[in-house]
PDB file of N, CA and C in Angstrom:
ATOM      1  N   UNK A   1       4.841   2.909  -7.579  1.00  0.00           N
ATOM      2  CA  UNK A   1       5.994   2.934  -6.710  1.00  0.00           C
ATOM      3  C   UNK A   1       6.432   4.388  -6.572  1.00  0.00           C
ATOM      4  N   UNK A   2       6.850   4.965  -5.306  1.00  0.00           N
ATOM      5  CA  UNK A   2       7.536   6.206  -4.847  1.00  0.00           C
ATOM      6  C   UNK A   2       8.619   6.159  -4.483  1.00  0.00           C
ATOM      7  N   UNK A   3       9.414   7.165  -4.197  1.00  0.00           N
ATOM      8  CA  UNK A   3      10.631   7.559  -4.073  1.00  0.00           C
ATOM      9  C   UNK A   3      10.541   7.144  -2.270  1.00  0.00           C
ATOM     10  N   UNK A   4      11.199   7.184  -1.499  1.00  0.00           N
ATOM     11  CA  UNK A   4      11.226   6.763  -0.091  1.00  0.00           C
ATOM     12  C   UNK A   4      12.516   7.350   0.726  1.00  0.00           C
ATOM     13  N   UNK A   5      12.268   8.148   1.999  1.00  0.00           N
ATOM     14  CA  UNK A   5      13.368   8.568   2.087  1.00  0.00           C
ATOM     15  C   UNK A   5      14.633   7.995   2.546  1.00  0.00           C
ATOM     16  N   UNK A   6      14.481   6.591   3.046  1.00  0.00           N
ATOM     17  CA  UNK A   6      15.993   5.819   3.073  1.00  0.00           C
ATOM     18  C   UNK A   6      16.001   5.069   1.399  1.00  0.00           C
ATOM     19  N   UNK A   7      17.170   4.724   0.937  1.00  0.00           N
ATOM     20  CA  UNK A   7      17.277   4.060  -0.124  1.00  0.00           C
ATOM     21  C   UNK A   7      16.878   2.382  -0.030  1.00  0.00           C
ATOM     22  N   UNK A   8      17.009   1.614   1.197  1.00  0.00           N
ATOM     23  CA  UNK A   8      16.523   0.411   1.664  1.00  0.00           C
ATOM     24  C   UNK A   8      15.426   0.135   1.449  1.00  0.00           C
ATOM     25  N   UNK A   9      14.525   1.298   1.516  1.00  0.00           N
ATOM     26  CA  UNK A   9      13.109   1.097   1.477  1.00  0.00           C
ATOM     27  C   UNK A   9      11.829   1.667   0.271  1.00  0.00           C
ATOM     28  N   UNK A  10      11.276   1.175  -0.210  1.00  0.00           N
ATOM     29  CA  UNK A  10      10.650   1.444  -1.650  1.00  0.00           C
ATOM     30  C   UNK A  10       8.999   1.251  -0.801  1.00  0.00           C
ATOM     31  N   UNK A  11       8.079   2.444  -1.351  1.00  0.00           N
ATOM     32  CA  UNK A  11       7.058   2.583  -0.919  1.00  0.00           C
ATOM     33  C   UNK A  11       6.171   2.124  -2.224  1.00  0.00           C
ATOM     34  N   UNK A  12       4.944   1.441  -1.760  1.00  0.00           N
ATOM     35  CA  UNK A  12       3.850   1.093  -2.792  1.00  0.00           C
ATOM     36  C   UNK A  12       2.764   1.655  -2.610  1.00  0.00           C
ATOM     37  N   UNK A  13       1.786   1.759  -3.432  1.00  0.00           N
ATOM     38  CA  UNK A  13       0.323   1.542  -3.511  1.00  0.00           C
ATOM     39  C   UNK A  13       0.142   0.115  -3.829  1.00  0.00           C
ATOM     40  N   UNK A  14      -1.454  -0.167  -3.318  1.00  0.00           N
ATOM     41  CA  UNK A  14      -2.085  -0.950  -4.488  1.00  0.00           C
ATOM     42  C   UNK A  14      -3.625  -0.864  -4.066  1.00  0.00           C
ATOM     43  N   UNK A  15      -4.445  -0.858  -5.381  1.00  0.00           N
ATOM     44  CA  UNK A  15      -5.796  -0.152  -5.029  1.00  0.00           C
ATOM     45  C   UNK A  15      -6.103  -1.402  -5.588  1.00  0.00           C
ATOM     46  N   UNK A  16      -7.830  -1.300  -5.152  1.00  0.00           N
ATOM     47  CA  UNK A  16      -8.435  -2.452  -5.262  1.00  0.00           C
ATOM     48  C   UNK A  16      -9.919  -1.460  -5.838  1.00  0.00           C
ATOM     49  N   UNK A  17     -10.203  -2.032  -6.974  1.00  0.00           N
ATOM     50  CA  UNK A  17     -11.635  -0.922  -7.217  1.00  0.00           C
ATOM     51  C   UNK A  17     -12.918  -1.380  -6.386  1.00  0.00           C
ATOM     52  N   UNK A  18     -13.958  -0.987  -6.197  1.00  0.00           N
ATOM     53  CA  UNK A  18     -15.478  -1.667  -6.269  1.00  0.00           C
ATOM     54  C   UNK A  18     -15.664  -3.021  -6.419  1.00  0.00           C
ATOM     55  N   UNK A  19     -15.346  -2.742  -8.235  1.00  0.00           N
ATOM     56  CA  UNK A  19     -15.873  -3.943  -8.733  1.00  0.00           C
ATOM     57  C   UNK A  19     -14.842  -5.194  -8.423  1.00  0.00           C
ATOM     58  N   UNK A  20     -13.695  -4.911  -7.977  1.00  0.00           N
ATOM     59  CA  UNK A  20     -13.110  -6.303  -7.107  1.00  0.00           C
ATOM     60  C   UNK A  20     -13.636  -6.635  -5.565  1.00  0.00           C
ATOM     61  N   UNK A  21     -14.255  -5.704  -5.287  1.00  0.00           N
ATOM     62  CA  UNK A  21     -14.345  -6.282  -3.253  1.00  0.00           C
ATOM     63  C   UNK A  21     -15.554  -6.308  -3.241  1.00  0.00           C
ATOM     64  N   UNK A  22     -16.502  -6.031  -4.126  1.00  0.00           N
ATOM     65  CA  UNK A  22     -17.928  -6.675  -3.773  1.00  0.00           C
ATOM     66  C   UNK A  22     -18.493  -4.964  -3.731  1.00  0.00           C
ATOM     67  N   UNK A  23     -18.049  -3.753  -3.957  1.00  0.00           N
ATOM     68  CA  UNK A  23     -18.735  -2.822  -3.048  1.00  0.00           C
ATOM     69  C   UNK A  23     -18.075  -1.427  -2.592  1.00  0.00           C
ATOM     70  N   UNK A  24     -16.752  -2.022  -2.202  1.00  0.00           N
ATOM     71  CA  UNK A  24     -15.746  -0.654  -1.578  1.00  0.00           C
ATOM     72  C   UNK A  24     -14.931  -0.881  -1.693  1.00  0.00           C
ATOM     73  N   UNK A  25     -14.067   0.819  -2.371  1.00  0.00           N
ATOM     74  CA  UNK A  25     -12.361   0.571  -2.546  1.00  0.00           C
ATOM     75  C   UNK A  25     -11.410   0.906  -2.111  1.00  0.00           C
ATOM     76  N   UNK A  26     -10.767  -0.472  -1.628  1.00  0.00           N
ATOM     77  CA  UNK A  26      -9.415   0.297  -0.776  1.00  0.00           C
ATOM     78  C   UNK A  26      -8.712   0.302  -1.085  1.00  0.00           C
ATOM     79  N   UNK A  27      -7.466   0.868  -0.347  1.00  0.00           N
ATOM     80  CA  UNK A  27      -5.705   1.449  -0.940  1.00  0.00           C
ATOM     81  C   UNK A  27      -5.081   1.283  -0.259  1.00  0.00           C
ATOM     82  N   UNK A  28      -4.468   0.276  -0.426  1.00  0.00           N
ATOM     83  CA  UNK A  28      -3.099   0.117   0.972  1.00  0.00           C
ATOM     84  C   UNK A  28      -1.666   0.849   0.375  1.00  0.00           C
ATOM     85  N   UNK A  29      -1.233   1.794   0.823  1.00  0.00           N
ATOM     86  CA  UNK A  29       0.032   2.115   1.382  1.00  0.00           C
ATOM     87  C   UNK A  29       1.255   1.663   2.312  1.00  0.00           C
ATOM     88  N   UNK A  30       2.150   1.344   1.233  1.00  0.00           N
ATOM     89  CA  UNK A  30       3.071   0.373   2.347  1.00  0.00           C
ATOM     90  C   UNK A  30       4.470   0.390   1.914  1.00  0.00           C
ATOM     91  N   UNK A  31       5.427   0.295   2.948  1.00  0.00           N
ATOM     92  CA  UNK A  31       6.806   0.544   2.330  1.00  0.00           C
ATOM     93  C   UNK A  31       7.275  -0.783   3.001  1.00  0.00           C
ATOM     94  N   UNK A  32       8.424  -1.026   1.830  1.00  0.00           N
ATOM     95  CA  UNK A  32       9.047  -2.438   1.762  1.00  0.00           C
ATOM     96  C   UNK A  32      10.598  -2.333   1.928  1.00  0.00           C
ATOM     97  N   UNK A  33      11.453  -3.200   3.181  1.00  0.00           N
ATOM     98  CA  UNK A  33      12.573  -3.091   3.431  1.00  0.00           C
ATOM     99  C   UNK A  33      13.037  -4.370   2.862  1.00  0.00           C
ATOM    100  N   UNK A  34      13.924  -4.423   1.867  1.00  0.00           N
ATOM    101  CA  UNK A  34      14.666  -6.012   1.558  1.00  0.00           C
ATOM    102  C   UNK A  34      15.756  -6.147   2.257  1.00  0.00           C
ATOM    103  N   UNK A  35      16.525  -5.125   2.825  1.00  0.00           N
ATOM    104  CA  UNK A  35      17.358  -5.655   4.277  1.00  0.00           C
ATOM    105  C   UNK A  35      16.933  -6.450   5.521  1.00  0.00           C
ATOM    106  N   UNK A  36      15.547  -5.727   5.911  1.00  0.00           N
ATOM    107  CA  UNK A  36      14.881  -6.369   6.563  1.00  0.00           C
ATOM    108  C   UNK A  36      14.079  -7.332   6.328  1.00  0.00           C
ATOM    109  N   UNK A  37      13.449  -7.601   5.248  1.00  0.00           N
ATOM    110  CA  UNK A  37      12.703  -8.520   4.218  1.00  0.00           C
ATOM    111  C   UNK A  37      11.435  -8.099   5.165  1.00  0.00           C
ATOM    112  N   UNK A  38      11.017  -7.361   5.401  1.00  0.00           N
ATOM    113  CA  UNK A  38       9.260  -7.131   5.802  1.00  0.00           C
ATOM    114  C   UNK A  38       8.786  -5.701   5.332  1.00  0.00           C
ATOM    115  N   UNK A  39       7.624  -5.758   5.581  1.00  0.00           N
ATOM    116  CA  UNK A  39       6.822  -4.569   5.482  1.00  0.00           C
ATOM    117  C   UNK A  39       6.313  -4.133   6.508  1.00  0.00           C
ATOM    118  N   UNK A  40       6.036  -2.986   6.091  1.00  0.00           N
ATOM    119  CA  UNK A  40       5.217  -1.356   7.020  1.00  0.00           C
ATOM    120  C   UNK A  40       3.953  -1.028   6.312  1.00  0.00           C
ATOM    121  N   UNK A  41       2.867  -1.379   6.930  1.00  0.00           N
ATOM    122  CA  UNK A  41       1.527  -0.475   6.051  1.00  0.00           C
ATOM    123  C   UNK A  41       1.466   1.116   6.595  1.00  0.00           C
ATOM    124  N   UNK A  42       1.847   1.578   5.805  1.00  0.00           N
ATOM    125  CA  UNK A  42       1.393   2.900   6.064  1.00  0.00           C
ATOM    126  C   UNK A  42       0.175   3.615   6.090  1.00  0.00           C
ATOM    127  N   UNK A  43      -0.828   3.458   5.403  1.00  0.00           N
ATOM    128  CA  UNK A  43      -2.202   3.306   5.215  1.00  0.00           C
ATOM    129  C   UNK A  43      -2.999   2.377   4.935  1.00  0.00           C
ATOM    130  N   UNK A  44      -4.083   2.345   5.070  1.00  0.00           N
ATOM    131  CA  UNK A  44      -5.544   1.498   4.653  1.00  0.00           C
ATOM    132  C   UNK A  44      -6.362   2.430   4.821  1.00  0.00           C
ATOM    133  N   UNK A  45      -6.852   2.527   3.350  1.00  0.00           N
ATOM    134  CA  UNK A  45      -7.905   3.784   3.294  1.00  0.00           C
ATOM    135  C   UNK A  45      -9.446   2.552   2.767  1.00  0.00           C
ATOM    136  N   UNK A  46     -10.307   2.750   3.309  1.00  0.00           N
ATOM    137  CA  UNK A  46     -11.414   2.586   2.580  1.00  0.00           C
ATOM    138  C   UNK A  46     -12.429   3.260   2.000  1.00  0.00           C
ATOM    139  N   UNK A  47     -13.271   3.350   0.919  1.00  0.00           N
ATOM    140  CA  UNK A  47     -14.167   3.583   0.598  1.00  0.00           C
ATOM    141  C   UNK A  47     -15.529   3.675   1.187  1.00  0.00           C
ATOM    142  N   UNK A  48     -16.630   4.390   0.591  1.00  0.00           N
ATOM    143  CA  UNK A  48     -17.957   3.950   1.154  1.00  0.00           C
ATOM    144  C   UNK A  48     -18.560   3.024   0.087  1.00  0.00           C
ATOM    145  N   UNK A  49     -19.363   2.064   0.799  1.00  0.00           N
ATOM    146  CA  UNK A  49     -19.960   1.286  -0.317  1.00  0.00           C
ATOM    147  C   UNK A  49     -21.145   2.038  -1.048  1.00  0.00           C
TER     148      UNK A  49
END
């Protein structure tokens, strides 16, 4: 978890290695509003297999 520049909103990671997706690892980036109750992906990075 990161710091975010409105206070409403709290930014994540969450990585996924190899050895969970069969092959390649990705990282989603995403910030979360509980005023709004949804999310923003900010990234999707993938890997090479």
């Amino acid at each position: 978890m990161t710091s975010s520049p409105t206070p409403q909103a709290v930014s994540y990671v969450i990585e996924l290695l190899p050895e969970q997706t069969g092959g390649r690892g990705i990282s989603v980036v995403y910030r979360y509003s509980q005023n709004l109750d949804s999310a923003l992906i900010l990234w999707l990075i993938a890997g090479r297999p």
